[in-house]
Protein backbone atom coordinates (compact mmCIF):
# COMPACT_ATOMS: atom_id res chain seq x y z
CA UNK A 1 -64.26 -92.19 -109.14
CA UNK A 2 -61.17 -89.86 -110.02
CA UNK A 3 -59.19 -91.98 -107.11
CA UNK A 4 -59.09 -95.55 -109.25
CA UNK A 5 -57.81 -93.93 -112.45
CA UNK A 6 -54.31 -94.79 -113.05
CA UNK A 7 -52.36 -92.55 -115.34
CA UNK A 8 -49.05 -93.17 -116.23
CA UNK A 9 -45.90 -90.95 -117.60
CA UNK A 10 -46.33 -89.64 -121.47
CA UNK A 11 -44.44 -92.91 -123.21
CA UNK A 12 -46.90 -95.20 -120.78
CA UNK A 13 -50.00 -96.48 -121.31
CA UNK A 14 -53.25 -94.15 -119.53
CA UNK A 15 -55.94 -96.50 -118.26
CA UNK A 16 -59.40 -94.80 -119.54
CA UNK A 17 -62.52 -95.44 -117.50
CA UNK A 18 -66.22 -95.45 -118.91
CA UNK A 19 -66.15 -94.70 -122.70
CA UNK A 20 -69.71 -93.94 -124.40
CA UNK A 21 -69.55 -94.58 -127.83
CA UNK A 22 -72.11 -93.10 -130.50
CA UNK A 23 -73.94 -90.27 -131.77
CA UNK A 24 -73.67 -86.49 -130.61
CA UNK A 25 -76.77 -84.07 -132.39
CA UNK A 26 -79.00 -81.45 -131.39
CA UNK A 27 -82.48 -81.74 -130.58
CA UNK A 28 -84.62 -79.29 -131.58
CA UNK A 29 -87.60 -78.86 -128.93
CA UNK A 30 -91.24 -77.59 -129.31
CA UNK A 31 -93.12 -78.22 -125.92
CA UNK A 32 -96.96 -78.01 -126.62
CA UNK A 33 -97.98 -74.32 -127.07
CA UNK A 34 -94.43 -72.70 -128.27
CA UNK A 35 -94.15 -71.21 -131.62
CA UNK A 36 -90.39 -72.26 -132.44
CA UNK A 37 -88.16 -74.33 -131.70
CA UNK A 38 -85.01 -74.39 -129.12
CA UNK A 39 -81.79 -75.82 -129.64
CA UNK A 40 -80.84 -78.70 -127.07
CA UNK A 41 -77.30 -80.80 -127.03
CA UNK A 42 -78.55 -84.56 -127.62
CA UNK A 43 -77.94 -87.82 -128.38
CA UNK A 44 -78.22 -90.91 -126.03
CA UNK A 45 -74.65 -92.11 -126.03
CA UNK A 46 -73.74 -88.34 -125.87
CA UNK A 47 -76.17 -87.97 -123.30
CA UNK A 48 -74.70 -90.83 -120.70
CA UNK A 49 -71.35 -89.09 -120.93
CA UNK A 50 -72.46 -85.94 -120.35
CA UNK A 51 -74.30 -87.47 -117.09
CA UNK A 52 -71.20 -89.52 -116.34
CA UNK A 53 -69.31 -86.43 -116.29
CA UNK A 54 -71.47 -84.51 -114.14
CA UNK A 55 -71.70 -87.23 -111.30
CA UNK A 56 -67.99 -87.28 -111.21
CA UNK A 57 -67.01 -89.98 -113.17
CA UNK A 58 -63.80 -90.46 -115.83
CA UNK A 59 -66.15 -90.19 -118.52
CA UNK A 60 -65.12 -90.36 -122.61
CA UNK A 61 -67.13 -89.31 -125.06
CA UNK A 62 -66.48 -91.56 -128.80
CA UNK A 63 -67.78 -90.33 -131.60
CA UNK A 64 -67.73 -87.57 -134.48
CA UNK A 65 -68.35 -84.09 -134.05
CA UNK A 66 -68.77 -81.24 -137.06
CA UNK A 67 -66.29 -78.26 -137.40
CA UNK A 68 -70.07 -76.55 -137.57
CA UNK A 69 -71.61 -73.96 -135.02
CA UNK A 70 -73.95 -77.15 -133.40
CA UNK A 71 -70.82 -79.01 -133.08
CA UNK A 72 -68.94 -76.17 -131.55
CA UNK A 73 -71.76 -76.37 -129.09
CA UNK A 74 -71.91 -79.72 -128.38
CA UNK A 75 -68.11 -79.80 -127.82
CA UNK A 76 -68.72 -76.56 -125.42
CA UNK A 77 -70.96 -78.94 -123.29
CA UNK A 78 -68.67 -81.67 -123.10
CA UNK A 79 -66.53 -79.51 -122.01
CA UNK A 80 -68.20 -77.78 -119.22
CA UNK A 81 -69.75 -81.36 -118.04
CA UNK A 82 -66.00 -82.74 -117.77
CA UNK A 83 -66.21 -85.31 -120.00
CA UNK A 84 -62.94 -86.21 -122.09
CA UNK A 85 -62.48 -85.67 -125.78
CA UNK A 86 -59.39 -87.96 -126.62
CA UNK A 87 -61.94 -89.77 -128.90
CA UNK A 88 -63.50 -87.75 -130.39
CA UNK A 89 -63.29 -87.28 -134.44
CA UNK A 90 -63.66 -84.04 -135.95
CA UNK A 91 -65.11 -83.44 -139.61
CA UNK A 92 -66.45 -80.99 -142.08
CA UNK A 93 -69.95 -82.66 -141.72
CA UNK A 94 -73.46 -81.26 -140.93
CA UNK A 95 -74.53 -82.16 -137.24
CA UNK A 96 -77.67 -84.68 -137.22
CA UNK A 97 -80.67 -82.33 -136.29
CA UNK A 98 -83.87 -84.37 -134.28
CA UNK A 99 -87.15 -82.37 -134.33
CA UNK A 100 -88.72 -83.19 -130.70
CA UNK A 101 -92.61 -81.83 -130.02
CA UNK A 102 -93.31 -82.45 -127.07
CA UNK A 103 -96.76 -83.48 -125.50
CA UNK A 104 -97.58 -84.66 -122.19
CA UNK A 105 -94.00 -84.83 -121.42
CA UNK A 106 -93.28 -87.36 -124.28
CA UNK A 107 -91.33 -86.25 -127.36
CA UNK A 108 -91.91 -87.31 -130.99
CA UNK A 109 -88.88 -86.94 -133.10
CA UNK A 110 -88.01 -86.36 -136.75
CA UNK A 111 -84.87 -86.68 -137.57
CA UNK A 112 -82.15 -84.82 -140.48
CA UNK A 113 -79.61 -86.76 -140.47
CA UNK A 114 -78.14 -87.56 -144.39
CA UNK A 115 -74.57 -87.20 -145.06
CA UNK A 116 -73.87 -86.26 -141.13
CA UNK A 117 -70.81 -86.32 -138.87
CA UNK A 118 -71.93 -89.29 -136.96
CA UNK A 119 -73.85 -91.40 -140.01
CA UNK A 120 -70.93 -91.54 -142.52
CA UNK A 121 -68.48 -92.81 -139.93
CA UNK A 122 -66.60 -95.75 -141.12
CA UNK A 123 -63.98 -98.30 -139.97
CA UNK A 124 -61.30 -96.70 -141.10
CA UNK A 125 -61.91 -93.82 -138.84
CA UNK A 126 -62.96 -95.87 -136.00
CA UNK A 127 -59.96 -98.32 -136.64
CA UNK A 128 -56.60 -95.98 -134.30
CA UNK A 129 -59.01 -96.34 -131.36
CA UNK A 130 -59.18 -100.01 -130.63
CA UNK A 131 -56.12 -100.30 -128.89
CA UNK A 132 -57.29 -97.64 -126.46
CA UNK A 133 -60.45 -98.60 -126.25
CA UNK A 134 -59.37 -102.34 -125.23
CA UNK A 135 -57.95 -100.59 -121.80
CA UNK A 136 -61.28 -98.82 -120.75
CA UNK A 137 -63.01 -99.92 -118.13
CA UNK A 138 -65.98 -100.46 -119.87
CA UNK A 139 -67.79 -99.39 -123.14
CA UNK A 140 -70.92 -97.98 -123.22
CA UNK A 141 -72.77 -98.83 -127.39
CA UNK A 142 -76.52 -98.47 -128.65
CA UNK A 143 -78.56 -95.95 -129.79
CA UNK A 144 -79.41 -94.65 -133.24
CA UNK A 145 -75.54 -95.12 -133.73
CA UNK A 146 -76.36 -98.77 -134.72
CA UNK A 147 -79.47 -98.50 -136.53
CA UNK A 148 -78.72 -96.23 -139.04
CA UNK A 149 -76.29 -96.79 -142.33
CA UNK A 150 -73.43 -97.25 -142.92
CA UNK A 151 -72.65 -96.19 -139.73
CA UNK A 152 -74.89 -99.07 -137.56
CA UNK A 153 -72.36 -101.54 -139.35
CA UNK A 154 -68.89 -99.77 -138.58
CA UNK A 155 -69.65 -99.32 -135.09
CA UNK A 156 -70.70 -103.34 -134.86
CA UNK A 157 -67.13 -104.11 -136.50
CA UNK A 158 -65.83 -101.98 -133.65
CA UNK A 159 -67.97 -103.41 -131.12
CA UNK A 160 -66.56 -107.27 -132.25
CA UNK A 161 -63.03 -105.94 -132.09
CA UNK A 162 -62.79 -105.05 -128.71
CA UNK A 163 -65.41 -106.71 -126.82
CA UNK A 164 -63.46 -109.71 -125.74
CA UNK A 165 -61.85 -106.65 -123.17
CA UNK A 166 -63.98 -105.12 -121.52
CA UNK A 167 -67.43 -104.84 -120.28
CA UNK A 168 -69.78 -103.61 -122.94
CA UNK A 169 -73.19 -101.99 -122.24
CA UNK A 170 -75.53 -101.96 -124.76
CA UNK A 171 -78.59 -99.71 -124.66
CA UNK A 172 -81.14 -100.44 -127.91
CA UNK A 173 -83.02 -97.25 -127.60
CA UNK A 174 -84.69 -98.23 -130.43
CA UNK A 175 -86.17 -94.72 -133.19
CA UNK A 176 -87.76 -96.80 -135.92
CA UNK A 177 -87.05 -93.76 -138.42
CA UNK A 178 -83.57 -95.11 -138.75
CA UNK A 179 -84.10 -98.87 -139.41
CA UNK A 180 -84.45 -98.97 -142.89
CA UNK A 181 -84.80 -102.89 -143.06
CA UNK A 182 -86.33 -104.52 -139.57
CA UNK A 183 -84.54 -108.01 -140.21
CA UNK A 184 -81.52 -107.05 -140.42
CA UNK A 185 -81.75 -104.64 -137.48
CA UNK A 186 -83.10 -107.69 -135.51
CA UNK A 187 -80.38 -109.82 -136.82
CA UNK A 188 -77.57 -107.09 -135.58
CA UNK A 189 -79.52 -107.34 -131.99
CA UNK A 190 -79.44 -110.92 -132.11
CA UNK A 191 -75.36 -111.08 -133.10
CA UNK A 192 -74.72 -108.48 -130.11
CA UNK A 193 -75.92 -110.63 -127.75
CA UNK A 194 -73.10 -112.91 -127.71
CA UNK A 195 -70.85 -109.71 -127.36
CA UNK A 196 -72.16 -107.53 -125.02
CA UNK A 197 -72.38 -107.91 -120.91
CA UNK A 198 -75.32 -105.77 -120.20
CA UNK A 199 -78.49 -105.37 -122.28
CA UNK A 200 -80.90 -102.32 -121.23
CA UNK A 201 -84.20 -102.17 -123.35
CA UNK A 202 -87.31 -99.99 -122.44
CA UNK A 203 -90.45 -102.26 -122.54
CA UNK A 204 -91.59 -100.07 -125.87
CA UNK A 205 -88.62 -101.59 -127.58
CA UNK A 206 -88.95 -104.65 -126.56
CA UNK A 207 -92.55 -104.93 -128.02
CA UNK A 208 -91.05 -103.21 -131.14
CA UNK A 209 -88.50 -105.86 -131.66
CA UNK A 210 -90.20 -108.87 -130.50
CA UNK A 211 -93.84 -108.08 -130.63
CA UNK A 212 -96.14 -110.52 -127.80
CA UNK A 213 -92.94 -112.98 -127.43
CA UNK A 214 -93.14 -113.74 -123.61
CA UNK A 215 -90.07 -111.20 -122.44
CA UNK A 216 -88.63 -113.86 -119.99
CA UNK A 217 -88.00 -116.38 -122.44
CA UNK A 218 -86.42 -113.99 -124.87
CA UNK A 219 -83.96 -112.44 -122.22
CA UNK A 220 -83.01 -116.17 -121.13
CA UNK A 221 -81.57 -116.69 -124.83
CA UNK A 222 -79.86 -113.48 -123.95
CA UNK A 223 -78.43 -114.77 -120.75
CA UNK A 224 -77.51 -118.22 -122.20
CA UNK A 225 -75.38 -116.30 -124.99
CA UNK A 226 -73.37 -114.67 -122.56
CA UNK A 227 -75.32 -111.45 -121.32
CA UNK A 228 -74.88 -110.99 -117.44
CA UNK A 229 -77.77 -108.29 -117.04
CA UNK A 230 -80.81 -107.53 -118.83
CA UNK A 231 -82.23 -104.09 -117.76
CA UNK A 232 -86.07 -103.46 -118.66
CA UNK A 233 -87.15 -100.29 -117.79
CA UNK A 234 -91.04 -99.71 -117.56
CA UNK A 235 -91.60 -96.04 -117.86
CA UNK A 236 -93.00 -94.53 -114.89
CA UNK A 237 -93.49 -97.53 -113.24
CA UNK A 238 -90.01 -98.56 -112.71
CA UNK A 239 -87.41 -101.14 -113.59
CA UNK A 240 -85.95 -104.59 -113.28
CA UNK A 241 -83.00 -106.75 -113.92
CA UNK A 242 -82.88 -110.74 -114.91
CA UNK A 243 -79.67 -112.24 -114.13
CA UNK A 244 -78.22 -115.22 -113.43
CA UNK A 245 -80.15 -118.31 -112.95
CA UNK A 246 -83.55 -116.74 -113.51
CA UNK A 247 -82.70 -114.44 -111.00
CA UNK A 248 -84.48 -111.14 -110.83
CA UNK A 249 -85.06 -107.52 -109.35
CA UNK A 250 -87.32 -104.84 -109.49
CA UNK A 251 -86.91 -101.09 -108.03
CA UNK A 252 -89.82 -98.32 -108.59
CA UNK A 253 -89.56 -95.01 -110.35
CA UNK A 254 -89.30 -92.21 -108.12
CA UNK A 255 -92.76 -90.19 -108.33
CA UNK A 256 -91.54 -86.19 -109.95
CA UNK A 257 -92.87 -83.88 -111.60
CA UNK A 258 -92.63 -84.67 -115.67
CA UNK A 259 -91.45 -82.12 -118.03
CA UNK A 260 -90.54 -84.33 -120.23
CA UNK A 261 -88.68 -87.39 -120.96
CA UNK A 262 -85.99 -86.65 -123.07
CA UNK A 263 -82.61 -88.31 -121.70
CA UNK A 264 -84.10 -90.21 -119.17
CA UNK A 265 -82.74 -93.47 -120.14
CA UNK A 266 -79.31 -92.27 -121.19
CA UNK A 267 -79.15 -91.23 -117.59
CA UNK A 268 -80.49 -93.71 -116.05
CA UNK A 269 -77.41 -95.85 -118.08
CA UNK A 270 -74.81 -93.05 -116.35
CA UNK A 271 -76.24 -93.69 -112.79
CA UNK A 272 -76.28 -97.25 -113.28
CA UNK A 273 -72.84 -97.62 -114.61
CA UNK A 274 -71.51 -95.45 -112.02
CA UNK A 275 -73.10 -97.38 -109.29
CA UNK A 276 -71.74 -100.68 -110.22
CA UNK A 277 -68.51 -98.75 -110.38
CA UNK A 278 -68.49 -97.66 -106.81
CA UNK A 279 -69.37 -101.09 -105.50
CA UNK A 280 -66.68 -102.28 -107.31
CA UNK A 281 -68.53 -104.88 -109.85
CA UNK A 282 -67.32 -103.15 -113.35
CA UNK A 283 -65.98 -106.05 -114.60
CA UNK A 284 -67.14 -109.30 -115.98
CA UNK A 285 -65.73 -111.60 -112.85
CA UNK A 286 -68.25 -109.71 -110.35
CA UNK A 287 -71.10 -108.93 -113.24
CA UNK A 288 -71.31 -113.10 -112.73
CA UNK A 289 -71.34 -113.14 -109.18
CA UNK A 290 -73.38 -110.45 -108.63
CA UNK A 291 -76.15 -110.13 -105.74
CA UNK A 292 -79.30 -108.80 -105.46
CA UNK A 293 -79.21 -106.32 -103.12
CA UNK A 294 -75.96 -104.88 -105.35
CA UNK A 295 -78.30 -104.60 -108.31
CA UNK A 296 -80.98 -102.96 -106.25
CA UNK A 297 -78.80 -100.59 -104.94
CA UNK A 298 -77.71 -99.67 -108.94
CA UNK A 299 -81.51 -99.59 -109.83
CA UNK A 300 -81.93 -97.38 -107.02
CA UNK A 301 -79.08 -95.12 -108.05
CA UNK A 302 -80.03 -95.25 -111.75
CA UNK A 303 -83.63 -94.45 -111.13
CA UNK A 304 -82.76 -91.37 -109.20
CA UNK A 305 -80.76 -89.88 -111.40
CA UNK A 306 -83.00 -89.85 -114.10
CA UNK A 307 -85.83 -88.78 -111.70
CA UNK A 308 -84.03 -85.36 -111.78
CA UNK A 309 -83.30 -85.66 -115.67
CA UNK A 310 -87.33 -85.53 -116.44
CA UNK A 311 -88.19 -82.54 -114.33
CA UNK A 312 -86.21 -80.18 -116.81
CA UNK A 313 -86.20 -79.20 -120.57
CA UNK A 314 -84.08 -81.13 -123.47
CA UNK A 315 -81.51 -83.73 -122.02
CA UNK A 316 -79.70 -81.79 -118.85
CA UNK A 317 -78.55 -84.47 -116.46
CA UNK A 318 -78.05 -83.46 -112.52
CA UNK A 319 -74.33 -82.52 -111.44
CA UNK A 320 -73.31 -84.58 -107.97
CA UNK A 321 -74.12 -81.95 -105.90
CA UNK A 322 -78.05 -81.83 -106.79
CA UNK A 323 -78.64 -85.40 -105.48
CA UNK A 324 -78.13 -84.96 -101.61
């Protein structure tokens, strides 16, 4: 990955490669039969650069970080996982907290999150990074980043500046704590469509958002506003793409262990980013001619990665090394 990025001298422009833009916080995790809880670095966007880093990739993290002890902690991680901080934004903040118990390997979350680093951004501190961002080679967006106030509707300003760019990935990961009005949550779906290139939604979500609709129809509207991919994962079971001209592909989960799910899918978006990376397709002339066996091969990759993700506590992606 390190051998495509092109970095010019100091008064020249530095070519950034995947940026993952949204929320940083901690989760707090209770696995069935502990007393207290244990302090985990979290946060799906946070998560997929953290995993991005770790499998070798020029990874960004975008997004605000407090000046408190979690923050110092998340920032530690970042660090140690080699993923770049040129966007992040520091402030005086509290760091969103997200109460996970975990049963059966699933975790149920409450979240603290009022008056926090990430929740309160607005455009004017998002604004100095557009240029920057316009040079990426693609932008990674979703998450509780664009459900929540007023926060959800600075980062779809952003999103609407630059996506004309660069490839945009957009993962709904869907916590319906934070959607204070449904409509209008479905409405901001409905408007990213025409501005994203890659839509990943869990089949959960999908049900949340769209209830019985029949899934294929749906992701056709999708397609015919401009998405090149739509990813629906299906738990345990697997995953599968629609593309094209009702084109689509399926891969299987790989059969582990569970300890729990936390950070699955934000790895799974790392591996499959990266994969479409190394075959060369991270940009929006190949994302339309792209083949099946390509896509398999990212499922493949995607699915593995997060394969390792679910056989340890909190969200604690593999390095490169761990998948020979």
């Amino acid at each position: 990955y390190c051998k495509i990025a092109i970095c010019y001298s100091k008064n020249k422009l530095k070519l950034y490669m995947i940026i993952c833009a949204g929320e940083s916080l901690i989760d707090m995790v209770s696995f069935k039969g502990e007393p207290e809880y244990t302090p985990h670095v979290g946060g799906s966007n946070f998560n997929s650069s953290i995993a991005l880093g770790r499998l070798g990739a020029d990874s960004y993290y975008f997004g605000a970080l407090s000046n408190d002890s979690y923050g110092e902690l998340i920032e530690n991680t970042l660090r140690h996982s080699k993923v770049k901080e040129d966007f992040v934004i520091k402030t005086n903040r509290p760091t969103t907290l997200a109460y996970a118990d975990v049963v059966n390997g699933i975790a149920e979350y409450t979240f603290v999150d009022e008056h926090s680093a990430g929740r309160l951004l607005d455009q004017k501190s998002l604004n100095p990074f557009i240029n920057r961002v316009k040079k990426a080679k693609a932008l990674l967006v979703g998450g509780i980043s664009l459900q929540a106030e007023p926060c959800g509707s600075s980062w779809q300003w952003f999103i609407e500046q630059v996506s004309s760019y660069l490839p945009i990935y957009f993962d709904a990961n869907v916590r319906p704590d934070f959607i204070e009005n449904k409509q209008n949550y479905i409405a901001r779906f409905i408007e990213l469509t025409y501005k994203v290139d890659i839509i990943k939604i869990s089949d959960e979500d999908y049900r949340y958002l769209y209830g019985a609709e029949d899934f294929n129809e749906v992701s056709k509207n999708w397609l015919d506003n401009g998405v090149k991919l739509v990813i629906l994962t299906l738990g345990s079971e697997g995953s599968k793409v629609i593309y094209g001209n009702d084109s689509e592909v399926f891969a299987e989960s790989q059969k582990v262990d569970v300890v729990d799910t936390i950070a699955a899918g934000d790895t799974f978006n790392a591996g499959f980013l990266l994969s479409l990376d190394q075959q060369g397709l991270l940009n929006r002339g190949s994302l339309n001619a792209i083949k099946n066996n390509q896509l398999i091969k990212a499922l493949n990759f995607a699915n593995k990665v997060a394969s390792i993700t679910v056989t340890r506590k909190g969200a604690n992606p593999p390095w490169h090394e761990e998948l020979s």
